[in-house]
Protein backbone atom coordinates (compact mmCIF):
# COMPACT_ATOMS: atom_id res chain seq x y z
CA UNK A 1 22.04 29.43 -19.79
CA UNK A 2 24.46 27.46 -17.52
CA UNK A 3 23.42 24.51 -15.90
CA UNK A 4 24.04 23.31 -12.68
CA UNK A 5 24.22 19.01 -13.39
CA UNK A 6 24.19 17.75 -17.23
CA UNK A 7 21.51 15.71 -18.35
CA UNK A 8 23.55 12.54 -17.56
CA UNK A 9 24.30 13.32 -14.33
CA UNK A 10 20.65 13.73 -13.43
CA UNK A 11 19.99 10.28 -14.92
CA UNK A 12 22.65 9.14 -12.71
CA UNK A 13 20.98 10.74 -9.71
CA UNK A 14 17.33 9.48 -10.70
CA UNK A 15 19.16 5.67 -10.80
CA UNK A 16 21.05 6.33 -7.87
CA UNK A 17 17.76 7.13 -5.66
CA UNK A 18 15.39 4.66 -7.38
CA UNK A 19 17.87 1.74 -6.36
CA UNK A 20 17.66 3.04 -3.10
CA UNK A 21 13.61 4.01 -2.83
CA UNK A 22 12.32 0.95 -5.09
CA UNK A 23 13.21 -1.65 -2.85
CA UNK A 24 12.46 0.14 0.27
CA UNK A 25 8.99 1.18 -0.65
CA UNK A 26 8.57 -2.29 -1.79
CA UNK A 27 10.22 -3.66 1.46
CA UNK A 28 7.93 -1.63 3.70
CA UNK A 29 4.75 -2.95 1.50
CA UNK A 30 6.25 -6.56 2.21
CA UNK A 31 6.86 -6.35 5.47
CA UNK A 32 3.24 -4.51 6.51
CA UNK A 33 1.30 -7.11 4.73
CA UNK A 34 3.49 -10.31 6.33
CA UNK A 35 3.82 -8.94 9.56
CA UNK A 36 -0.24 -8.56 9.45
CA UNK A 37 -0.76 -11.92 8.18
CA UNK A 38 -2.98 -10.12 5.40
CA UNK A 39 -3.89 -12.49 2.67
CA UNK A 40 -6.16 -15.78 1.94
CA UNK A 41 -4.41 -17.70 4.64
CA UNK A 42 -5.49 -15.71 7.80
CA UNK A 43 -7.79 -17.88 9.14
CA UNK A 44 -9.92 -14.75 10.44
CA UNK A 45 -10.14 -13.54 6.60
CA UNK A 46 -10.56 -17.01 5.20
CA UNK A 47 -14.14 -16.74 7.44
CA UNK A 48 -15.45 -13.51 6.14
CA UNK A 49 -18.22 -13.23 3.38
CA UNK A 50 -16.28 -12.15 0.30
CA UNK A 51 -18.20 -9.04 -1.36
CA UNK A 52 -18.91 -10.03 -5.27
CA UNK A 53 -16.46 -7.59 -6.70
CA UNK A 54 -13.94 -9.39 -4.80
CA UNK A 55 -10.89 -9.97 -7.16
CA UNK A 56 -8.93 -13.17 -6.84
CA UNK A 57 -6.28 -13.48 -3.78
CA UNK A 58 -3.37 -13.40 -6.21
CA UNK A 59 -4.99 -10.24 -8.01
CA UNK A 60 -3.25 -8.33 -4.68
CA UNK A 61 0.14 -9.21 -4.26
CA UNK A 62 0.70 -8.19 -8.43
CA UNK A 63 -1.15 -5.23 -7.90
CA UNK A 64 0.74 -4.04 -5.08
CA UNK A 65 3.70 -4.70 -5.93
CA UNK A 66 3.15 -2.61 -9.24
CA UNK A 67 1.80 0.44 -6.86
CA UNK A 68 4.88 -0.08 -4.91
CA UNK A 69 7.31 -0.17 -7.58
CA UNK A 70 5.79 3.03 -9.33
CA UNK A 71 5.30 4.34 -5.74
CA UNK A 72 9.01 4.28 -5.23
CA UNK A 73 10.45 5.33 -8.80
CA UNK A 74 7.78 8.38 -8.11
CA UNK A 75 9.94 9.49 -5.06
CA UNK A 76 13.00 8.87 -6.37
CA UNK A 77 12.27 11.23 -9.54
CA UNK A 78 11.03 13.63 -6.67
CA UNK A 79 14.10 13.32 -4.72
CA UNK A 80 16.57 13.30 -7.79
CA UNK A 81 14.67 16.51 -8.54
CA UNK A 82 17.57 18.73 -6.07
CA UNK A 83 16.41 22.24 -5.84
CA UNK A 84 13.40 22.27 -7.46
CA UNK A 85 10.39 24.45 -5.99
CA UNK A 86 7.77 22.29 -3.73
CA UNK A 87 10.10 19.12 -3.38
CA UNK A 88 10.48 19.15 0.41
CA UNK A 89 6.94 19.11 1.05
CA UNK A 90 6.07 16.51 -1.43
CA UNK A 91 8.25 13.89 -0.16
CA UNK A 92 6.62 14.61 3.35
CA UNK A 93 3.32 14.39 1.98
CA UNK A 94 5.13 11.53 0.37
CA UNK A 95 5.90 9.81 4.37
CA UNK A 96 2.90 10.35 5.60
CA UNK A 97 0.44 9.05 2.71
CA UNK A 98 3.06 6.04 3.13
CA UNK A 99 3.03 5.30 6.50
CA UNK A 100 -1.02 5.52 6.35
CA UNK A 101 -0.88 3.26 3.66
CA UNK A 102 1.28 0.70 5.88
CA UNK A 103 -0.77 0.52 8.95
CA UNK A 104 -3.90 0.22 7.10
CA UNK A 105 -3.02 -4.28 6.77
CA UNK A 106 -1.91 -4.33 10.44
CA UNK A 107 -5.48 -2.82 11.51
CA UNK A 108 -7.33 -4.40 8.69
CA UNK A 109 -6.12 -8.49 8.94
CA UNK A 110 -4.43 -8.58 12.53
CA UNK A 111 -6.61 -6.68 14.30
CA UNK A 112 -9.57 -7.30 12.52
CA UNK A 113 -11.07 -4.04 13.07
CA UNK A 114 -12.54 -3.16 9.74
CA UNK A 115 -14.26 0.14 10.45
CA UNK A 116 -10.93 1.47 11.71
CA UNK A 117 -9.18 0.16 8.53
CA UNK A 118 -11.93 1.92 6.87
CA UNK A 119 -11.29 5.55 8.18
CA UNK A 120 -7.50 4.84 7.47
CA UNK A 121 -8.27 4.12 3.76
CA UNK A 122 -10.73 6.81 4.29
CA UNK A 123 -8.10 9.44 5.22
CA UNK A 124 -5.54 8.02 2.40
CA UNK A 125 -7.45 8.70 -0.34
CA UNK A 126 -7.11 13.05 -0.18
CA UNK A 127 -3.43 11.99 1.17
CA UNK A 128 -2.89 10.24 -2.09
CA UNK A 129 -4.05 12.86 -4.18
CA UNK A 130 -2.38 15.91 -2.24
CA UNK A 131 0.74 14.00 -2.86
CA UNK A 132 -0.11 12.99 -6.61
CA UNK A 133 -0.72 17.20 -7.10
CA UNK A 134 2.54 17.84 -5.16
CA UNK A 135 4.45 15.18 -6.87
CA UNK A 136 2.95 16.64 -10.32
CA UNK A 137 4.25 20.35 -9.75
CA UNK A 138 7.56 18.67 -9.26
CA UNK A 139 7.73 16.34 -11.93
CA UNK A 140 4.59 15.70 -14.16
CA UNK A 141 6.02 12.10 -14.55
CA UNK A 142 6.36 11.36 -10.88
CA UNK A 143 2.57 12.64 -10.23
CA UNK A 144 1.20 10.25 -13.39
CA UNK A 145 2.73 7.19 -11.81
CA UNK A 146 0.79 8.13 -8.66
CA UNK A 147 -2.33 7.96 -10.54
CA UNK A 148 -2.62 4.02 -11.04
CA UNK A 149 -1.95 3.80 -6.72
CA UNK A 150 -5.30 6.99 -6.39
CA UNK A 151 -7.38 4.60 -8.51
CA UNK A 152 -6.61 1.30 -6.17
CA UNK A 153 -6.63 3.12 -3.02
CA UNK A 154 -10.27 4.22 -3.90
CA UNK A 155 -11.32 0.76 -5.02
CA UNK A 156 -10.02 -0.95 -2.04
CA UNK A 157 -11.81 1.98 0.14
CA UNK A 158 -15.06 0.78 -1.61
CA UNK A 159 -14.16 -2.90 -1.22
CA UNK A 160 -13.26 -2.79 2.32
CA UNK A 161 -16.85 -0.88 2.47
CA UNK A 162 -18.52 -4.36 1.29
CA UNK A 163 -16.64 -6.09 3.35
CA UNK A 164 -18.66 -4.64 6.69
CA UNK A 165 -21.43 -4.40 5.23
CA UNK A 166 -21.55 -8.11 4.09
CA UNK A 167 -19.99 -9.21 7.99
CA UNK A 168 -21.94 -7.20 10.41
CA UNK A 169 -20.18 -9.32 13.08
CA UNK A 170 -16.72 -9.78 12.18
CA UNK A 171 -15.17 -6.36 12.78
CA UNK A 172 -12.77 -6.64 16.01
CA UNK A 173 -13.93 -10.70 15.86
CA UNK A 174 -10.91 -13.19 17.00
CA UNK A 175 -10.29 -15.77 14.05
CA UNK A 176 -12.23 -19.14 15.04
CA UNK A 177 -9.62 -21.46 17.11
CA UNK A 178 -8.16 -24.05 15.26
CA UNK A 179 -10.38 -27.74 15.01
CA UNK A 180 -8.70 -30.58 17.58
CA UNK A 181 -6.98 -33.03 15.76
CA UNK A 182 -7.20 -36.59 16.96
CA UNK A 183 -4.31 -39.15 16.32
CA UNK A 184 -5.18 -42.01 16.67
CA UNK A 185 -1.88 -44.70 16.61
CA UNK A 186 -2.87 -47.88 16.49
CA UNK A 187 -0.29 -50.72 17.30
CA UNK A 188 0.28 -53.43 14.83
């Protein structure tokens, strides 16, 4: 049997795309949840009830950065995959799920509209497992590392669940204004 690249040269090709779709799914990731102002210093989310299964703040940023880093060595073992059966439609599945994923922060901390960032994470979850399948018929590998990213997705579904219930009032709320300061400058 002949073979069309040598072993090496598809290790070359799977390190060739992950330098390229590591950093940019972790980029995108980044720049969602900064550009939101997600996190335990938006004054908006600093004022909700926190459900009990809350984890701590800095439980998120190492968590998705791990989803994001597998997340992006997933599609470059797709991608690095050239020619095989299914791999065009699993990298779209792969976009979509993706750009989902990255509007769900913008809706969820900016706009403060929990419901809606409820249906998104809502939608995401059969998104994230069509793509995990896909991924899977491709490369068994690449589907596995989706698995860890399913299991969050579906916890922070059920999180951001307790987090309406336990605020009735917050969702599309604007963040309190600021308290006046008063200087006071005395002379001397």
């Amino acid at each position: 049997m002949r073979y069309l690249a040598s072993p090496a040269q598809l290790r070359a090709s799977l390190v060739r795309w992950s330098l390229f779709t590591i950093p940019l799914v972790l980029g995108l990731g980044f720049l969602s949840g900064r550009s939101a102002g997600s996190g335990p210093d938006n004054p908006w989310f600093a004022g909700l009830v926190k459900p009990a299964i809350f984890p701590p703040p800095v439980t998120f940023g190492i968590v998705w950065s791990l989803l994001y880093l597998a997340m992006g060595l997933a599609l470059a073992m797709v991608l690095a995959a050239r020619g095989a059966p299914g791999r065009p439609v699993a990298v779209v599945a792969f976009i979509v799920q993706l750009l989902l994923n990255l509007s769900w922060s913008p809706v969820f901390f900016a706009l403060h509209r929990m419901v809606v960032a409820q249906g998104i994470i809502l939608a995401l979850i059969p998104l994230v497992a069509l793509t995990l399948y896909l991924f899977w018929r491709v490369r068994p590998a690449a589907g596995w590392l989706l698995a860890p990213y399913l299991a969050w997705v579906c916890f922070a579904a059920f999180l951001n669940f307790q987090f309406i219930q336990a605020n009735p009032g917050a969702d599309g709320a604007m963040a309190p204004a600021p308290a006046a300061v008063h200087i006071d400058f005395q002379q001397g």
